[in-house]
Protein backbone atom coordinates (compact mmCIF):
# COMPACT_ATOMS: atom_id res chain seq x y z
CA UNK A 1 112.93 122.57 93.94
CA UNK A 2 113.66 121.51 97.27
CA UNK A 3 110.74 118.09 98.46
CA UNK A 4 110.01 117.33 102.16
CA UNK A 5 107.76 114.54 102.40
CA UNK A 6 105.02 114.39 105.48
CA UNK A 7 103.57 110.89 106.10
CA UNK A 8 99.92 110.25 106.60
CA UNK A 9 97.86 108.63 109.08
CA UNK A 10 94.25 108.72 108.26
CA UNK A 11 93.68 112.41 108.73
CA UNK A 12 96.67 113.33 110.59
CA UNK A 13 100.29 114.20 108.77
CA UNK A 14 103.22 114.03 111.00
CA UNK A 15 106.22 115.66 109.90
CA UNK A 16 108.60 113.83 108.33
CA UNK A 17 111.85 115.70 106.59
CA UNK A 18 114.14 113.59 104.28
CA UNK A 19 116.68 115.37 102.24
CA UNK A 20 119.11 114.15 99.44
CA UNK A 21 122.93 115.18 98.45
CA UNK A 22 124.74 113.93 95.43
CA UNK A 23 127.68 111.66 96.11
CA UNK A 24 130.88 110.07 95.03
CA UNK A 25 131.10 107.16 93.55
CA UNK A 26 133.32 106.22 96.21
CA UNK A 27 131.15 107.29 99.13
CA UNK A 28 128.58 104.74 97.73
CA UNK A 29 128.47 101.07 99.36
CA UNK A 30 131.15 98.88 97.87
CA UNK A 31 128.35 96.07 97.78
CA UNK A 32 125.96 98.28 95.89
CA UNK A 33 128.87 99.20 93.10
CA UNK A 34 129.34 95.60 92.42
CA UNK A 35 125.75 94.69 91.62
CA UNK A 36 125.42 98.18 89.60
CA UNK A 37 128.39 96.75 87.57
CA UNK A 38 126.45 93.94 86.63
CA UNK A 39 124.01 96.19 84.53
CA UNK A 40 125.50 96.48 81.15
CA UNK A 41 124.42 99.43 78.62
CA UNK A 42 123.89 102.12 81.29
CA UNK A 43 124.10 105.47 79.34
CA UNK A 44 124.69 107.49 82.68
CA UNK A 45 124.90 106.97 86.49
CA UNK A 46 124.21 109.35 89.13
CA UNK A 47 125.16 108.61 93.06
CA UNK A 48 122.67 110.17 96.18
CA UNK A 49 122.42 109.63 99.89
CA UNK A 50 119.18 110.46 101.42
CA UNK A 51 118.78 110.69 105.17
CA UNK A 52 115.23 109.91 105.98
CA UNK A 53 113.82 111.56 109.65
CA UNK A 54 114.54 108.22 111.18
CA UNK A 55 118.29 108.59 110.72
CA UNK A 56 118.36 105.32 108.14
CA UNK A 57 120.81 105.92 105.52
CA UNK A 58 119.64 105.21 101.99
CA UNK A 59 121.54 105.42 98.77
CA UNK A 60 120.47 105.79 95.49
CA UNK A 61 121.60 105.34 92.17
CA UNK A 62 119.95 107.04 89.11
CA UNK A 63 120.15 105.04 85.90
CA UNK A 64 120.12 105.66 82.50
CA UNK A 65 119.37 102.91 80.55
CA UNK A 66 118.35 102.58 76.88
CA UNK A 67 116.41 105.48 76.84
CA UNK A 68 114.65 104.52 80.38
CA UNK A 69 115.56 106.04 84.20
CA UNK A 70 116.09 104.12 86.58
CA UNK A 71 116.35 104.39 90.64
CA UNK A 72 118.08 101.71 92.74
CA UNK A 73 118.24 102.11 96.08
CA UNK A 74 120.45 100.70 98.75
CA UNK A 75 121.06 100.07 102.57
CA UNK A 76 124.27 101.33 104.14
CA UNK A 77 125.49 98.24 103.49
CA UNK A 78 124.55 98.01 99.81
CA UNK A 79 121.72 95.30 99.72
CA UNK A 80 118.80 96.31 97.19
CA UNK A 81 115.93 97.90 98.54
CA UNK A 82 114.21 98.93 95.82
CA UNK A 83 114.31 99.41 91.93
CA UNK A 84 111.29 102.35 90.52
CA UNK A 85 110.94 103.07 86.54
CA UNK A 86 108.91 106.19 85.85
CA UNK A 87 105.88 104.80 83.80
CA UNK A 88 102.88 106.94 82.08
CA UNK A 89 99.39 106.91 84.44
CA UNK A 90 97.79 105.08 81.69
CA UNK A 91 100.46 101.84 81.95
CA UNK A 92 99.33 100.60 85.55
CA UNK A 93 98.49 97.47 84.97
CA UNK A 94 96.19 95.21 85.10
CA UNK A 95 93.23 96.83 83.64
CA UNK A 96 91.59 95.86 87.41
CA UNK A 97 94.68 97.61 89.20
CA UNK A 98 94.17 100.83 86.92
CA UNK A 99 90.52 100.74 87.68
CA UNK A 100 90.91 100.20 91.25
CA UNK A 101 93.21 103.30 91.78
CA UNK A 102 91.25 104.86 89.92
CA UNK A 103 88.47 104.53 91.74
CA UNK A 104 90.61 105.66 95.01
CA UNK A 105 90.97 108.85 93.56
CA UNK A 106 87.46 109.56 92.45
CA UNK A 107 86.90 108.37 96.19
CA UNK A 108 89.07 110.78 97.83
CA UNK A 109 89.46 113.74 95.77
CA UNK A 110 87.56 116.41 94.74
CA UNK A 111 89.97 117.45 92.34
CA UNK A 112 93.23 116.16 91.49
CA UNK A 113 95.61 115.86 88.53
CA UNK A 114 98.27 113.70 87.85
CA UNK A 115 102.07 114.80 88.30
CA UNK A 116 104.14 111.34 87.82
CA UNK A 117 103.61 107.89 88.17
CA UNK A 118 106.41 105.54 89.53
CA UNK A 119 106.26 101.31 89.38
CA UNK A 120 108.43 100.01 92.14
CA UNK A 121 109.38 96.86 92.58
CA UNK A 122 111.20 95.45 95.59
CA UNK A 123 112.83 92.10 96.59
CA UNK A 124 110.59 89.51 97.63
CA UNK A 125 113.79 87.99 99.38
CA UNK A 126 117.14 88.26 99.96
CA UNK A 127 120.32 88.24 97.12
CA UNK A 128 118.49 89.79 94.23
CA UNK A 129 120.71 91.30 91.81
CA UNK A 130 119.78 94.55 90.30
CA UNK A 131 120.65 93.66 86.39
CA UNK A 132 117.81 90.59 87.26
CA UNK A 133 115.27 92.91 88.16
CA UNK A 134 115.98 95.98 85.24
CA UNK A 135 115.90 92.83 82.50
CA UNK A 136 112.68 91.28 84.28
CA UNK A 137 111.20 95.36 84.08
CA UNK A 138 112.68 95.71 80.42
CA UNK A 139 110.96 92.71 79.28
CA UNK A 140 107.79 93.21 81.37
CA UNK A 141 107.70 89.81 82.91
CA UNK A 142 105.60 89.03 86.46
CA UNK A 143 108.11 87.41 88.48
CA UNK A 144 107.70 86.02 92.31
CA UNK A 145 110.80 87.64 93.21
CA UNK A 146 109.51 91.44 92.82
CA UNK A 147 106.78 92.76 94.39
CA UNK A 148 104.81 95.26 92.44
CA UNK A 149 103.80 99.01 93.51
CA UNK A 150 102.14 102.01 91.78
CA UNK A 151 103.22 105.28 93.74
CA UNK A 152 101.30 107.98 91.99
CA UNK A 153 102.24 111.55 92.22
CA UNK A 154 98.96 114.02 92.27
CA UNK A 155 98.27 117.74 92.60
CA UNK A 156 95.26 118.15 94.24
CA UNK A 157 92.26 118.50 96.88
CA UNK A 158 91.22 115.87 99.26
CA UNK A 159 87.33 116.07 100.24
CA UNK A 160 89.06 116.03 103.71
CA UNK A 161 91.80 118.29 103.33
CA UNK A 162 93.56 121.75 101.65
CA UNK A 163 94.86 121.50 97.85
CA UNK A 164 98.48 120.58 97.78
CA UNK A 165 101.10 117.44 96.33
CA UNK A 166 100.47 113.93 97.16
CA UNK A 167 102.58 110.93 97.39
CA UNK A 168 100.08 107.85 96.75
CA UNK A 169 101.07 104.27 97.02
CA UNK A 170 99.05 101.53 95.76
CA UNK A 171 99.51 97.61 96.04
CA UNK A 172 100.46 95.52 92.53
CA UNK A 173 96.18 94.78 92.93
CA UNK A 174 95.53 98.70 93.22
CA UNK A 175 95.03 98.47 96.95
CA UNK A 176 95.86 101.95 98.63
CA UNK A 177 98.98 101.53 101.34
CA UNK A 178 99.71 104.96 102.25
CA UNK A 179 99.63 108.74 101.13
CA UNK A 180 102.48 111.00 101.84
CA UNK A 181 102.16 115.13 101.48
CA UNK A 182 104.90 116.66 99.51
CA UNK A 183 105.98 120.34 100.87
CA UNK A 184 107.83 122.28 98.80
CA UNK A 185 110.13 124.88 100.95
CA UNK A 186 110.81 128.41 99.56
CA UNK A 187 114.32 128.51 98.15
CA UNK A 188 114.69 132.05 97.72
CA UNK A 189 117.83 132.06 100.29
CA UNK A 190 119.38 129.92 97.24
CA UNK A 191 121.89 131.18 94.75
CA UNK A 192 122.28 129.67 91.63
């Protein structure tokens, strides 16, 4: 299944296409291999480049670790952008934050169900090293240096819009940021 995501504006969606190849190891940023090397007991890695629409080069690397996924991604020059652990619907936390998206669904929706739900945390400065931020995740610690998002993934109807897939990103207090629509392209042109 091929994703394109579309950005939202209030009730407008601009376009916005983003695709994502697999990679060598060596076509990843040097500086991004040495903080992955850092992480010890990784059961499998996976390399990726995405190029967003606005021609910024991202690269990913998908984690296994102890039984847990994990997505790191990196600027071109390998400094951490982001780390994301898939987590159940039910595990946003604070009870307040669960309630509070919650409550932004009921809002907005006429119908929806859940798809995924994704915890991201990002560098609250510079020179964070990745294995810092999977043990702070592992051992569910609040730290200052991560902040804390809930990106939820739904099927379903806005009161303002058609039934499709949503992208839905929520502050570490529950506090909606932005909604992104996810369009899935017919891959019948596709051998397997």
């Amino acid at each position: 299944m091929i994703y394109t995501l579309s950005v939202q504006a209030q009730d407008t969606i601009p376009q916005k296409q983003e695709s994502e190849i697999s990679i060598s190891q060596d076509d990843f940023p040097q500086n991004a291999i040495t903080l992955l090397q850092h992480v010890s007991e990784v059961d499998k890695i996976k390399f990726f480049q995405r190029q967003p629409s606005d021609g910024e080069e991202i690269y990913e690397a998908k984690l296994k670790l102890k039984g847990h996924e994990y997505n790191a991604s990196f600027d071109s020059v390998g400094t951490l952008r982001t780390v994301e652990v898939q987590i159940d619907y039910k595990e946003i936390s604070p009870d307040s934050t669960a309630a509070a998206v919650k409550q932004y669904f009921e809002d907005d929706f006429q119908k929806m169900r859940v798809l995924s739900t994704t915890k991201k945390f990002f560098p609250a400065g510079p020179g964070l090293e990745i294995d810092t931020v999977i043990e702070s995740i592992q051992k569910g610690e609040v730290n200052t240096f991560l902040i804390v998002k809930y990106q939820v993934q739904v099927s379903g109807q806005r009161k303002s819009a058609p039934a499709t897939i949503y992208d839905v990103t929520f502050d570490h207090l529950g506090v909606f940021e932005k909604m992104q629509q996810v369009e899935l392209h017919n891959m019948e042109n596709i051998i397997f």
